[in-house]
C-alpha atoms as a PDB file:
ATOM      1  CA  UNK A   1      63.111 146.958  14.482  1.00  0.00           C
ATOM      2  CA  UNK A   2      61.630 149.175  16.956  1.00  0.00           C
ATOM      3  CA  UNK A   3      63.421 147.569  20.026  1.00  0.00           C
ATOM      4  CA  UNK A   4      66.351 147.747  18.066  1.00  0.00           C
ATOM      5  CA  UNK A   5      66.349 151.860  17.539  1.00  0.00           C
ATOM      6  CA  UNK A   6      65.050 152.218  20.933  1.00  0.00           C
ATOM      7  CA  UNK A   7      68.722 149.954  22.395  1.00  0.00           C
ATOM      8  CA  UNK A   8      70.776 152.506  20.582  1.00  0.00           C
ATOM      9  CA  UNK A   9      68.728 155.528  21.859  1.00  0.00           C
ATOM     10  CA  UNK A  10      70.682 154.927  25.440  1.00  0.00           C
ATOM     11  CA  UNK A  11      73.669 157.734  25.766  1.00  0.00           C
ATOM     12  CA  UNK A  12      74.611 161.589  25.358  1.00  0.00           C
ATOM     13  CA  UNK A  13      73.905 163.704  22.361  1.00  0.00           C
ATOM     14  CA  UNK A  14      73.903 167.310  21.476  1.00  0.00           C
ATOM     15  CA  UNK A  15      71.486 169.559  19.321  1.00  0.00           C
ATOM     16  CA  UNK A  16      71.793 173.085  18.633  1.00  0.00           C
ATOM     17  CA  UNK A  17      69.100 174.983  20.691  1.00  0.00           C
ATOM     18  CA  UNK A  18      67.809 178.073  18.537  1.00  0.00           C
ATOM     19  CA  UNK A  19      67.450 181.536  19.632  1.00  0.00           C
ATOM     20  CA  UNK A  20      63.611 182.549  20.721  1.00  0.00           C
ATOM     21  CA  UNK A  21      62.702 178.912  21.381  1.00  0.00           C
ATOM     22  CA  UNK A  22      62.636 177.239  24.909  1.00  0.00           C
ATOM     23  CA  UNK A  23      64.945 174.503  25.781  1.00  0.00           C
ATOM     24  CA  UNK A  24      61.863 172.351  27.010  1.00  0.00           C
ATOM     25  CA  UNK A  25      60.269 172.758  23.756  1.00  0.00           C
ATOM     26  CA  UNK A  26      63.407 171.544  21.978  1.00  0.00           C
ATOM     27  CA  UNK A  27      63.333 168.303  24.187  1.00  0.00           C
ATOM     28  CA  UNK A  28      59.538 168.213  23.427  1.00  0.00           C
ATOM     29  CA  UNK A  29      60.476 168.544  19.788  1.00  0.00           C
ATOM     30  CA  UNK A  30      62.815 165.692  20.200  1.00  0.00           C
ATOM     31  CA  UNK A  31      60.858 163.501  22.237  1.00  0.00           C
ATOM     32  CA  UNK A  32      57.713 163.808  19.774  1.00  0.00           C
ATOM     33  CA  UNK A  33      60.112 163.100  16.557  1.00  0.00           C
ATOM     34  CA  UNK A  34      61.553 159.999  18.303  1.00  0.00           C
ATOM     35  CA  UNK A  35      58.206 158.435  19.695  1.00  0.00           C
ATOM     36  CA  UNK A  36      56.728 159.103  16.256  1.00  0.00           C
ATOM     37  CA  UNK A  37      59.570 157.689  14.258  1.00  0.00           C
ATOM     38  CA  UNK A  38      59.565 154.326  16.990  1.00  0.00           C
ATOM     39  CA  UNK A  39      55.880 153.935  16.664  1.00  0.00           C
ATOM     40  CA  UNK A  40      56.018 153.638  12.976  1.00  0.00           C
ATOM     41  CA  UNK A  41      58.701 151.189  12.504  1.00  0.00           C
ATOM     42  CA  UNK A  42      57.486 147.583  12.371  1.00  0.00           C
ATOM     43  CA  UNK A  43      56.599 145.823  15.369  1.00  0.00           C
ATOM     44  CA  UNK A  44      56.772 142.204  16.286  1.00  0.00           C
ATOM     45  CA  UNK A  45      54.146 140.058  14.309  1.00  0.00           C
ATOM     46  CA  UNK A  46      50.501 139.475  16.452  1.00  0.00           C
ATOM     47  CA  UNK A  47      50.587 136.485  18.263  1.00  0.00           C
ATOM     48  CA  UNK A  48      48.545 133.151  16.438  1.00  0.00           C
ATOM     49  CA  UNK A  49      46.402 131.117  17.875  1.00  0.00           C
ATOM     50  CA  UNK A  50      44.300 128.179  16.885  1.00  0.00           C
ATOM     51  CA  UNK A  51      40.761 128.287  16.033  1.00  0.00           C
ATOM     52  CA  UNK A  52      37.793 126.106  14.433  1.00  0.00           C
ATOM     53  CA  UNK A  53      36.388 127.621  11.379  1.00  0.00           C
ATOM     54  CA  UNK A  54      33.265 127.064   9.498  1.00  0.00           C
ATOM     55  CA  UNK A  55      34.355 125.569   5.939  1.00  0.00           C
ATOM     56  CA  UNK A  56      32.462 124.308   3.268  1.00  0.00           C
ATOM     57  CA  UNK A  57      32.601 119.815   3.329  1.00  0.00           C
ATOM     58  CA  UNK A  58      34.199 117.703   0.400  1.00  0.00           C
ATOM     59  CA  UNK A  59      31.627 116.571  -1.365  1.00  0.00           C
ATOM     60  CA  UNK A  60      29.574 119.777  -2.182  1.00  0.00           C
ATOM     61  CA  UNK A  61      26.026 119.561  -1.102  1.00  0.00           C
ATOM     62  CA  UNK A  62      26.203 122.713   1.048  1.00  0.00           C
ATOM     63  CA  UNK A  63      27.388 121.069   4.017  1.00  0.00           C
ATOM     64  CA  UNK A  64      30.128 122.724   6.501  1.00  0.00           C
ATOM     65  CA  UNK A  65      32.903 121.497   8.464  1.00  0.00           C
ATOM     66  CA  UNK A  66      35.439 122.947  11.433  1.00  0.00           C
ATOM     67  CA  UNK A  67      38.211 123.313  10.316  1.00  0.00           C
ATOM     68  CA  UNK A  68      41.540 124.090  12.229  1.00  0.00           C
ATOM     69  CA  UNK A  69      42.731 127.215  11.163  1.00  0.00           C
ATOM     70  CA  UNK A  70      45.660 129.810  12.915  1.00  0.00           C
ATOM     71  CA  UNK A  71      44.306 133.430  13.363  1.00  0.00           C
ATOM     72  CA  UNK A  72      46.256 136.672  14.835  1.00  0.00           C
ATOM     73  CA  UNK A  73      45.006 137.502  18.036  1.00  0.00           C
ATOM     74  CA  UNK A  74      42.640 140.714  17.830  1.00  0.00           C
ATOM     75  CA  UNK A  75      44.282 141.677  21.165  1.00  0.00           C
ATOM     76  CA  UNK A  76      47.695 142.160  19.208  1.00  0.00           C
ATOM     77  CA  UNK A  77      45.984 144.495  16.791  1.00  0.00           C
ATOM     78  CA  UNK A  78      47.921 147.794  16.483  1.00  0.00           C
ATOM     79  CA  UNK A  79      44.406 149.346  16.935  1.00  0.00           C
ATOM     80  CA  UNK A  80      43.535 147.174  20.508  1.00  0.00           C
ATOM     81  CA  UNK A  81      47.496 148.068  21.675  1.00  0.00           C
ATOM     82  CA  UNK A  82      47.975 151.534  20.808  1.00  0.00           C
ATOM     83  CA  UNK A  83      51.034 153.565  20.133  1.00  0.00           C
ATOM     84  CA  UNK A  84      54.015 150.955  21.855  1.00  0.00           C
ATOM     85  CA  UNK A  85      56.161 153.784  22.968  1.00  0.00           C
ATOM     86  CA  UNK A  86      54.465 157.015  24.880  1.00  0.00           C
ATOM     87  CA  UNK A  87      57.343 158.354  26.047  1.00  0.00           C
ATOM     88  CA  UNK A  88      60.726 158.634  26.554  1.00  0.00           C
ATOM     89  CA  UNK A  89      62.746 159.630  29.453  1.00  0.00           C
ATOM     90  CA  UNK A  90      64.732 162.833  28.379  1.00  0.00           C
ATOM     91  CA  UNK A  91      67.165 164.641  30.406  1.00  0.00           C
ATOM     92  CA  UNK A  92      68.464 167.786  30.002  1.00  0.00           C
ATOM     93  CA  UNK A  93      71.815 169.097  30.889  1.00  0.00           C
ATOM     94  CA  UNK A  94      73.199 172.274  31.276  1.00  0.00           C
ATOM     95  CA  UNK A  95      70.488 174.682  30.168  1.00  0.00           C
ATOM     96  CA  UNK A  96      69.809 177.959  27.649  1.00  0.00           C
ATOM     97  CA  UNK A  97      67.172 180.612  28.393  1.00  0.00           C
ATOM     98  CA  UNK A  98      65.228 181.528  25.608  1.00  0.00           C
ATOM     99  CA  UNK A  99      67.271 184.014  23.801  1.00  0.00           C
ATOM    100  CA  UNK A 100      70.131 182.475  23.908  1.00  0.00           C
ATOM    101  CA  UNK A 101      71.363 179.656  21.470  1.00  0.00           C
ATOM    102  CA  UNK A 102      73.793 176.999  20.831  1.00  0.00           C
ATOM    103  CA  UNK A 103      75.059 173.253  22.321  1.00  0.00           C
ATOM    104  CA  UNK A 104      72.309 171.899  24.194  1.00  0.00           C
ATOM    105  CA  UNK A 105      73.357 168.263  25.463  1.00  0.00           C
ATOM    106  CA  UNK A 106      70.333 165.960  25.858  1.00  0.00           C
ATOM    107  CA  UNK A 107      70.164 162.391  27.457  1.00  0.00           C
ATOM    108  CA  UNK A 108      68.083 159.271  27.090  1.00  0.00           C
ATOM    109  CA  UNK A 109      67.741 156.208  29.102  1.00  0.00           C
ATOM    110  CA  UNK A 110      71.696 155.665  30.978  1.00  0.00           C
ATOM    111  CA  UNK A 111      72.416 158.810  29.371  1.00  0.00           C
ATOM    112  CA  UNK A 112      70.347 160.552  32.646  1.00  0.00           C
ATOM    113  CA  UNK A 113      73.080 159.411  34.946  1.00  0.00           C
ATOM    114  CA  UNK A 114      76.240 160.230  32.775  1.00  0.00           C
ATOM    115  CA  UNK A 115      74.254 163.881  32.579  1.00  0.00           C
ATOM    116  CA  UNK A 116      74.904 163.846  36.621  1.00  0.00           C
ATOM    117  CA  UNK A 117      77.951 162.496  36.057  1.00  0.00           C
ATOM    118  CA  UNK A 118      79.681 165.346  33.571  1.00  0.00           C
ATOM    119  CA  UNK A 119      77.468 168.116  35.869  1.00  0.00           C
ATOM    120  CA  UNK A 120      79.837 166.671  38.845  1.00  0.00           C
ATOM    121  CA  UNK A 121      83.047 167.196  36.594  1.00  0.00           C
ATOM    122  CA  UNK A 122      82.299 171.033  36.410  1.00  0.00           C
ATOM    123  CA  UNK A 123      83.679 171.095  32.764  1.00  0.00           C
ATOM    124  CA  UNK A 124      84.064 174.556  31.067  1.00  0.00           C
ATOM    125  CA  UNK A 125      81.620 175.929  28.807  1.00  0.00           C
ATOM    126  CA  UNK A 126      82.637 178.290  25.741  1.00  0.00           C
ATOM    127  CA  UNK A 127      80.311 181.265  24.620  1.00  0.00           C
ATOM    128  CA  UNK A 128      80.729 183.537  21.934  1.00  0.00           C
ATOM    129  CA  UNK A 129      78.883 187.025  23.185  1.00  0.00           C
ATOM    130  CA  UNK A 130      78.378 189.960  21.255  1.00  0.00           C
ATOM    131  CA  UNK A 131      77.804 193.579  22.146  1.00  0.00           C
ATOM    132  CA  UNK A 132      77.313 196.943  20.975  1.00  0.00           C
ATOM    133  CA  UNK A 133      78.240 200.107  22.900  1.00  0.00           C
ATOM    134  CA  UNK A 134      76.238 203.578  23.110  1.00  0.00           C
ATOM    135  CA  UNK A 135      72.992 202.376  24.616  1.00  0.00           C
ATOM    136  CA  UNK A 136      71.451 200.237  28.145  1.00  0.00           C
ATOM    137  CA  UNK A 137      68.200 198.879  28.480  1.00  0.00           C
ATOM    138  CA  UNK A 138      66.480 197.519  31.346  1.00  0.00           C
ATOM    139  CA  UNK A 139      67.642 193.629  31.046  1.00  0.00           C
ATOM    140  CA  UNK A 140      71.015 193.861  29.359  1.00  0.00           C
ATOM    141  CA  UNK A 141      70.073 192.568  26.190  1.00  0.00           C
ATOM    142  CA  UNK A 142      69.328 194.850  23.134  1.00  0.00           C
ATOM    143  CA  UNK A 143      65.826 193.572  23.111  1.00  0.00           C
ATOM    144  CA  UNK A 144      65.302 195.280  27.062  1.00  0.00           C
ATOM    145  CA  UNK A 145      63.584 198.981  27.389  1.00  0.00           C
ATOM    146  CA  UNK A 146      65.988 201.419  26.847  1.00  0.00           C
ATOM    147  CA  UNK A 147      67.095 203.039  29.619  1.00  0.00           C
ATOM    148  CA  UNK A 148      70.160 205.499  28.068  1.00  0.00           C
ATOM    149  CA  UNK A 149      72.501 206.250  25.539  1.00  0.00           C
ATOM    150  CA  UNK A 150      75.788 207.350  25.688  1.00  0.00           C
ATOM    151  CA  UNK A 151      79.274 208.011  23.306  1.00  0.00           C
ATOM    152  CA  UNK A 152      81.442 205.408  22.547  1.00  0.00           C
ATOM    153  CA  UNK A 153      83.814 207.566  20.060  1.00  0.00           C
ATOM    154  CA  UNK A 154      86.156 207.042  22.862  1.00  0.00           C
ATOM    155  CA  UNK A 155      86.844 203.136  23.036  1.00  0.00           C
ATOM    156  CA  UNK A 156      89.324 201.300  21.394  1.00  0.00           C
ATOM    157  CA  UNK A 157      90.507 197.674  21.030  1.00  0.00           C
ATOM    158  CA  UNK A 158      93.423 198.385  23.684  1.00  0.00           C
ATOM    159  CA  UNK A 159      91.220 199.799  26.051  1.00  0.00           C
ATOM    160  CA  UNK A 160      88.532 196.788  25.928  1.00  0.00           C
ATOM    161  CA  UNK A 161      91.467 193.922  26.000  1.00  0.00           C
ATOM    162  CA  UNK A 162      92.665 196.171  29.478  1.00  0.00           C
ATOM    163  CA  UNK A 163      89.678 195.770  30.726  1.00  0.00           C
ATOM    164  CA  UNK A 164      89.175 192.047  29.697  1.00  0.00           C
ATOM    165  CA  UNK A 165      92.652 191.328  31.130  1.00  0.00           C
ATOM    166  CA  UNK A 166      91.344 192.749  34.810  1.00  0.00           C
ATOM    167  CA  UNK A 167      88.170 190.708  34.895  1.00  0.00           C
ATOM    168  CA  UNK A 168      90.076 186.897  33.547  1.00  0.00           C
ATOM    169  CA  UNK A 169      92.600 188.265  36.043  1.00  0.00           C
ATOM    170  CA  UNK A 170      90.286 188.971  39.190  1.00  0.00           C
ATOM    171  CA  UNK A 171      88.274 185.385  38.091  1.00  0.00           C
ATOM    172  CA  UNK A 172      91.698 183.615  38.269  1.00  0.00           C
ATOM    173  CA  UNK A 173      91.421 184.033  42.299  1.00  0.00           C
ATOM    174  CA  UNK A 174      88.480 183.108  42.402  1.00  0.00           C
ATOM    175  CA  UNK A 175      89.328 179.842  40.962  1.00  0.00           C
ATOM    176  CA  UNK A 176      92.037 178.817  42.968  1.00  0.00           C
ATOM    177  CA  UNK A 177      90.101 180.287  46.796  1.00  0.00           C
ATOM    178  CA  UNK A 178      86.818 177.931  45.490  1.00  0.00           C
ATOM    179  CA  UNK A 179      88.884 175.186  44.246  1.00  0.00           C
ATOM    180  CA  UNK A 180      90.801 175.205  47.874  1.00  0.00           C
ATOM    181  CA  UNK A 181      93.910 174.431  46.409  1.00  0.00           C
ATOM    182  CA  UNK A 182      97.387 174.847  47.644  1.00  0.00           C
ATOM    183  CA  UNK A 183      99.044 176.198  44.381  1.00  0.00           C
ATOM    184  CA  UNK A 184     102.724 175.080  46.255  1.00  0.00           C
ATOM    185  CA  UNK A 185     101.721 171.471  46.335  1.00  0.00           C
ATOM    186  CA  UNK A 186     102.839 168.433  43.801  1.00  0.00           C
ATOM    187  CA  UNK A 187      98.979 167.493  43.989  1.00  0.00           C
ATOM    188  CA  UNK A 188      98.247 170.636  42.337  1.00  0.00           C
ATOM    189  CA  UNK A 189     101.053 171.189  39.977  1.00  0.00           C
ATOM    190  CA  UNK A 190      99.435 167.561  38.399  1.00  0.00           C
ATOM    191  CA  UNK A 191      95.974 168.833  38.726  1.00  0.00           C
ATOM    192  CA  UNK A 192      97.156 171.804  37.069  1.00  0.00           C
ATOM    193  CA  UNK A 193      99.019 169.810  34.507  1.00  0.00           C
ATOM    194  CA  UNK A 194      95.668 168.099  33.447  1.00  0.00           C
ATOM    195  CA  UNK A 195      93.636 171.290  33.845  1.00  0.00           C
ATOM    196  CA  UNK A 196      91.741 169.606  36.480  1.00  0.00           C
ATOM    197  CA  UNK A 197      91.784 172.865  38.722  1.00  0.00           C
ATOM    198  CA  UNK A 198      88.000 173.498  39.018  1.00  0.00           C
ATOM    199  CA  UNK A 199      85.500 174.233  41.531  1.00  0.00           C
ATOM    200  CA  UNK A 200      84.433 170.961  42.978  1.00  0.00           C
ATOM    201  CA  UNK A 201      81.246 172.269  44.359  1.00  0.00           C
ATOM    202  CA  UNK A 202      78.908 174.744  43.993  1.00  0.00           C
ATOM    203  CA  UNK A 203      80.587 178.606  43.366  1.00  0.00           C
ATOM    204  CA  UNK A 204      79.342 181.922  41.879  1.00  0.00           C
ATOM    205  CA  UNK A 205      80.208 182.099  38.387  1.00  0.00           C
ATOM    206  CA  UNK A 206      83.727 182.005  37.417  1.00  0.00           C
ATOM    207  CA  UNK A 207      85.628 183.255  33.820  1.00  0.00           C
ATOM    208  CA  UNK A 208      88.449 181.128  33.079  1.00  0.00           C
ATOM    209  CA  UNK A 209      89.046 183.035  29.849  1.00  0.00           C
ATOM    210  CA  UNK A 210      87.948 185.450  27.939  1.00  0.00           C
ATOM    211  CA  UNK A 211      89.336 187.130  24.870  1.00  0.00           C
ATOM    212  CA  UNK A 212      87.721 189.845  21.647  1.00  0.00           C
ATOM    213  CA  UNK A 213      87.574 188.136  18.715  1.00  0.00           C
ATOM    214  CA  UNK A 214      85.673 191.104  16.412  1.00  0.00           C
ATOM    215  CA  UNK A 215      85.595 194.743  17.165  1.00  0.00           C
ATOM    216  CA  UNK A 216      84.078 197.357  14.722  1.00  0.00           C
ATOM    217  CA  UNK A 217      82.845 199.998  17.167  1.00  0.00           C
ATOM    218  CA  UNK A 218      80.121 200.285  18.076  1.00  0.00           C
ATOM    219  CA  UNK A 219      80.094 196.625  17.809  1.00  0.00           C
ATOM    220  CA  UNK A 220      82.365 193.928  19.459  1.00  0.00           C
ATOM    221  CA  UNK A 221      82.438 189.905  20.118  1.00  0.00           C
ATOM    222  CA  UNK A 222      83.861 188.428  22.915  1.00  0.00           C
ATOM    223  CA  UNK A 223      84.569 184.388  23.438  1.00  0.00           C
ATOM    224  CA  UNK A 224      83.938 183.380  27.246  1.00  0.00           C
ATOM    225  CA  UNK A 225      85.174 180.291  28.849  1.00  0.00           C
ATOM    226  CA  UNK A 226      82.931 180.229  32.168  1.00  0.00           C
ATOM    227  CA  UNK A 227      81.914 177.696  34.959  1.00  0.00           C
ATOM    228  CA  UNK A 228      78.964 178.135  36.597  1.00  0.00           C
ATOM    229  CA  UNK A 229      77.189 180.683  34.752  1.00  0.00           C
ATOM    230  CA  UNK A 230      74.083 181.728  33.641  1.00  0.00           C
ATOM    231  CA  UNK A 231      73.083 184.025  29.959  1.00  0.00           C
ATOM    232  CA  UNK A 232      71.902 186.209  32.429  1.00  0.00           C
ATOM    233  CA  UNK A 233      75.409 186.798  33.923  1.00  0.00           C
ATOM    234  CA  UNK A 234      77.000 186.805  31.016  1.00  0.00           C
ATOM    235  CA  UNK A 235      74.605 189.884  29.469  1.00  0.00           C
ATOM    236  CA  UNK A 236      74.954 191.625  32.687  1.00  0.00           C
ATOM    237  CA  UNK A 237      79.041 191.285  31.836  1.00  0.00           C
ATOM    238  CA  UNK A 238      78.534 193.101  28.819  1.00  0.00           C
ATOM    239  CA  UNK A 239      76.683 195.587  30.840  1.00  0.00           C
ATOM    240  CA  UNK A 240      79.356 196.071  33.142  1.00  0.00           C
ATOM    241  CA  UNK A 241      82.402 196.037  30.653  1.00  0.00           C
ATOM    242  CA  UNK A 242      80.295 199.261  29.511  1.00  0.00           C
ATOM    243  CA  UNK A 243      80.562 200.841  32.081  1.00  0.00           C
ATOM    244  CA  UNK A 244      84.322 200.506  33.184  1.00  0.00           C
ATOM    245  CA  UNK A 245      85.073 202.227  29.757  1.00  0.00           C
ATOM    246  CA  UNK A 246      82.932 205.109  30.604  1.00  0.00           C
ATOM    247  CA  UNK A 247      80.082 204.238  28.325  1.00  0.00           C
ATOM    248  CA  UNK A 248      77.219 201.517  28.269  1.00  0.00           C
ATOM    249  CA  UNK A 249      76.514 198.518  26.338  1.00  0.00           C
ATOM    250  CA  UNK A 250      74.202 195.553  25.701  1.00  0.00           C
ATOM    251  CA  UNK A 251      74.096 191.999  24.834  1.00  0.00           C
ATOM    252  CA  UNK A 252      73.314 191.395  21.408  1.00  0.00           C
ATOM    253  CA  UNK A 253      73.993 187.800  21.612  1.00  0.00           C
ATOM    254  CA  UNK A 254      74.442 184.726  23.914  1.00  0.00           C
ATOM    255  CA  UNK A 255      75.540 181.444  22.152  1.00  0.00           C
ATOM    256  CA  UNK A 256      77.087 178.641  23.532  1.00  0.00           C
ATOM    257  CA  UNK A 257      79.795 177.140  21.273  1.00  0.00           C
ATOM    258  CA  UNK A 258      80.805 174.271  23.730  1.00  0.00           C
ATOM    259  CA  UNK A 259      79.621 172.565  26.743  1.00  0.00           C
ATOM    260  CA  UNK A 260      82.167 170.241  28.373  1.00  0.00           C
ATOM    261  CA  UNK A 261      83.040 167.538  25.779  1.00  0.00           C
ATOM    262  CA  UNK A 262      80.474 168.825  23.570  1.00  0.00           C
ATOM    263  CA  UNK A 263      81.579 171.097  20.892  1.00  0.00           C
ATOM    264  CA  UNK A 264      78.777 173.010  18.036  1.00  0.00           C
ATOM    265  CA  UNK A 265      80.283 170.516  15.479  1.00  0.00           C
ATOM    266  CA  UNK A 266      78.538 167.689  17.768  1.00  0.00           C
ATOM    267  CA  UNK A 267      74.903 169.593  17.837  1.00  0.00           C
ATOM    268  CA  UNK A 268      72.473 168.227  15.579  1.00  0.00           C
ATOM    269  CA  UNK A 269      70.396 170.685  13.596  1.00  0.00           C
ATOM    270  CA  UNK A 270      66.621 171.127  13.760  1.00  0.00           C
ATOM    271  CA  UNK A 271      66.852 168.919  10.675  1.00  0.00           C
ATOM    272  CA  UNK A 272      68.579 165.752  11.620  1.00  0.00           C
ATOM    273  CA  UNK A 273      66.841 165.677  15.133  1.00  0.00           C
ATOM    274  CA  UNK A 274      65.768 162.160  13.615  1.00  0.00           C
ATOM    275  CA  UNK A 275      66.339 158.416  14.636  1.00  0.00           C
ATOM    276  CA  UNK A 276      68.907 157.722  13.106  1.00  0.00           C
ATOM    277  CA  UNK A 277      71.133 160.772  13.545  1.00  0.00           C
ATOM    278  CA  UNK A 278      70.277 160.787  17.459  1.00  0.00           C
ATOM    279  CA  UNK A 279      71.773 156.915  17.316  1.00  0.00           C
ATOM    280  CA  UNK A 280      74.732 158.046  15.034  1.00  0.00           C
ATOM    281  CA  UNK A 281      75.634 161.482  17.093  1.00  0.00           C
ATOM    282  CA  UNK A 282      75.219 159.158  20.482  1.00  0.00           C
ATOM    283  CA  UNK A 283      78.008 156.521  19.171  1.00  0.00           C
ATOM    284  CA  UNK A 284      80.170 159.362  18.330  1.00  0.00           C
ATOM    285  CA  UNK A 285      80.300 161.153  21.302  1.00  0.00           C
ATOM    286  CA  UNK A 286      80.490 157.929  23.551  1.00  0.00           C
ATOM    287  CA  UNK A 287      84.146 157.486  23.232  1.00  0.00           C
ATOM    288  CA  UNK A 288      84.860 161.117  24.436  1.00  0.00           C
ATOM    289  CA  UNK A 289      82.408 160.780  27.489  1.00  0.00           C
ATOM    290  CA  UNK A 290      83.886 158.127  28.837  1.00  0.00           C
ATOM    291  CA  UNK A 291      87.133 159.709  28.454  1.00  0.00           C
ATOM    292  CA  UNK A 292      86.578 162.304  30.132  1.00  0.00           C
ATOM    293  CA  UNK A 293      84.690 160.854  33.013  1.00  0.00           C
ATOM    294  CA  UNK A 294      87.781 158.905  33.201  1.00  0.00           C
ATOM    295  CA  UNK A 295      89.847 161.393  33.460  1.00  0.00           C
ATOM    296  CA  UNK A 296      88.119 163.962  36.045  1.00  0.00           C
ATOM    297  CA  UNK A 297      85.839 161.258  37.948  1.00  0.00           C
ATOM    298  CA  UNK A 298      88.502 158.543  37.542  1.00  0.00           C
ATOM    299  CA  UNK A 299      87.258 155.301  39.854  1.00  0.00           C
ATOM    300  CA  UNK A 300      86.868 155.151  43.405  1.00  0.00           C
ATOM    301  CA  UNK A 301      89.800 156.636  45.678  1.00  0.00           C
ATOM    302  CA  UNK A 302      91.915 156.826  43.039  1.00  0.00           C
ATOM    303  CA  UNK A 303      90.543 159.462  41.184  1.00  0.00           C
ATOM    304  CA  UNK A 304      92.778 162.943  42.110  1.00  0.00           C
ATOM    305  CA  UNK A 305      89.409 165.086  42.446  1.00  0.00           C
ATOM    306  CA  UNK A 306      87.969 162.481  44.352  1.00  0.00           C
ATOM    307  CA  UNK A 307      91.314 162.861  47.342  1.00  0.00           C
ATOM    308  CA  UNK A 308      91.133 166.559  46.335  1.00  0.00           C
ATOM    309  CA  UNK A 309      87.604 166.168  47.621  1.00  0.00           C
ATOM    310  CA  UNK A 310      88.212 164.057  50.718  1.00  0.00           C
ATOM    311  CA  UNK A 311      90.714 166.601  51.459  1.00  0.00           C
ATOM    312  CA  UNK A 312      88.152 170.132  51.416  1.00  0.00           C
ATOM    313  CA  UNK A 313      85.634 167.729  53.812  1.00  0.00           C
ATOM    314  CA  UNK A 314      88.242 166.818  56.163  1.00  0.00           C
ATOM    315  CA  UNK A 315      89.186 170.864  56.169  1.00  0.00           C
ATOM    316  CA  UNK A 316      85.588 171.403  56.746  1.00  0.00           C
ATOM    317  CA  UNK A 317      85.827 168.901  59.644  1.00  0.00           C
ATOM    318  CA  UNK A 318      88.448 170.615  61.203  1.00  0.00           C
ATOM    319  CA  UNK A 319      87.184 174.207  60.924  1.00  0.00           C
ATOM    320  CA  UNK A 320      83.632 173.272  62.148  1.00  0.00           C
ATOM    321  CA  UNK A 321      83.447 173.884  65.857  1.00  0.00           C
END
């Protein structure tokens, strides 16, 4: 039974990493559930062995006899052995600081190397990020020491979506100059085609998209596709959005509504961080990991990031002196 649940405990899943909580305490959290739930299902019977056993002789009289007799083996004891399983090896992938929230994907066993696998695909991630105008503090967030307020009477919708409009514009260029892509090429008209053009290496943090979904001054919401970032950045972009329309704002929330392949529908609750739902969310997000490691990674030389690749390091070749 227990071998069993721990063979189906190999693969990706995602949970949904609260607000105010590390993300190594939600892999502790995890990690403790599964061990406990492993050690308690049943185990493989204790070994027998023969032994010769006092018994009383046929006959009566008081008399005793050995007697062949099959006995568990005291070193099999649960009490001799111990908890079987004492830990687990849990990776995480891309990670949440404490205040923020949202898809936090988790691997176990072979799941460690696809982790390194979909980090080396540079998939988007989605955030939703609220804000409210009038005020700065110290770190960005609303939480931070106040540093100023200011008037926001002035802002409107149009004026925010301007602004938004600059930055996705601005972060466009970016992609392309650290993708190193020749936009005029067939190789990246099909890259493009498959929205393959990404950043194949390491880059400062890059907006893909980003678009207001709620505005009620003072407050607004803004969804963020994003490579490369951290909650950090992304409070510090509320910050700075502020600013360009002649006010201040903070972050009022950071939450991560998709990570790659991984969307919030996929990210188990604080309640079903269990056996059996960690086995069940693994088997449904299997298919779509390969997929898309199929698609981006693709095998060997055949794979059009991994010629896009050969094709940056033989650039490098040439430019290095």
């Amino acid at each position: 039974m227990a071998a069993a649940g721990l063979a189906g405990l190999a693969g990706l899943f995602a949970v949904y990493k609260p607000a105010g909580v590390a993300w190594s305490r939600v892999r502790e959290a995890v990690e403790t559930r599964l061990l406990r739930e492993l050690n308690a299902a049943p185990g493989r019977p204790p070994r027998q062995r023969v032994r010769f056993l006092p018994a009383p002789a046929p006959g009566g009289g008081g008399a005793l006899e050995l007697v062949a007799a099959r006995v568990p083996v005291l070193a099999d004891h649960p009490l001799v052995l111990g908890p079987r399983f004492r830990k687990l090896k849990i990776g995480a992938g891309h990670r949440l600081d404490v205040k923020a929230s949202g898809v936090f994907v988790l691997g176990i066993g072979h799941g460690n190397k696809l982790l390194t696998d979909l980090y080396n695909c540079h998939l988007t991630k989605v955030y939703t990020v609220g804000g409210l105008f009038g005020k700065a503090t110290d770190d960005f967030s609303d939480t931070g020491n106040l540093v100023e307020k200011t008037t926001f009477d002035h802002i409107t919708r149009e004026k925010l979506e301007r602004i938004l409009a600059v930055i996705q514009g601005t972060n466009q260029k970016a992609l392309l100059m650290y993708s190193n892509i020749d936009m005029k090429t067939q190789e990246a008209y099909e890259l493009a085609v498959k929205g393959l053009i990404r950043p194949m290496g390491k880059s400062p943090p890059i907006i893909t998209a980003v678009r207001c979904i709620q505005f009620a001054l003072p407050e607004f919401q803004l969804e963020i596709h994003c490579l490369h970032e951290t909650q950090q950045y992304l409070r510090k972009l509320v910050h700075e959005i502020g600013l360009e329309l002649k006010s201040s704002a903070v972050c009022t929330q950071v939450r991560r509504i998709r990570d790659g392949v991984f969307t919030v529908d996929d990210a188990l609750p604080r309640t079903q961080w269990n056996l059996q739902s960690i086995q069940e969310a693994i088997r449904n997000c299997q298919l779509k990991v390969e997929t898309e490691l199929e698609k981006t990674l693709g095998h060997g030389e055949n794979s059009p990031l991994h010629q896009l690749g050969g094709d940056m390091a033989e650039h490098a070749r040439q430019e290095r002196p």
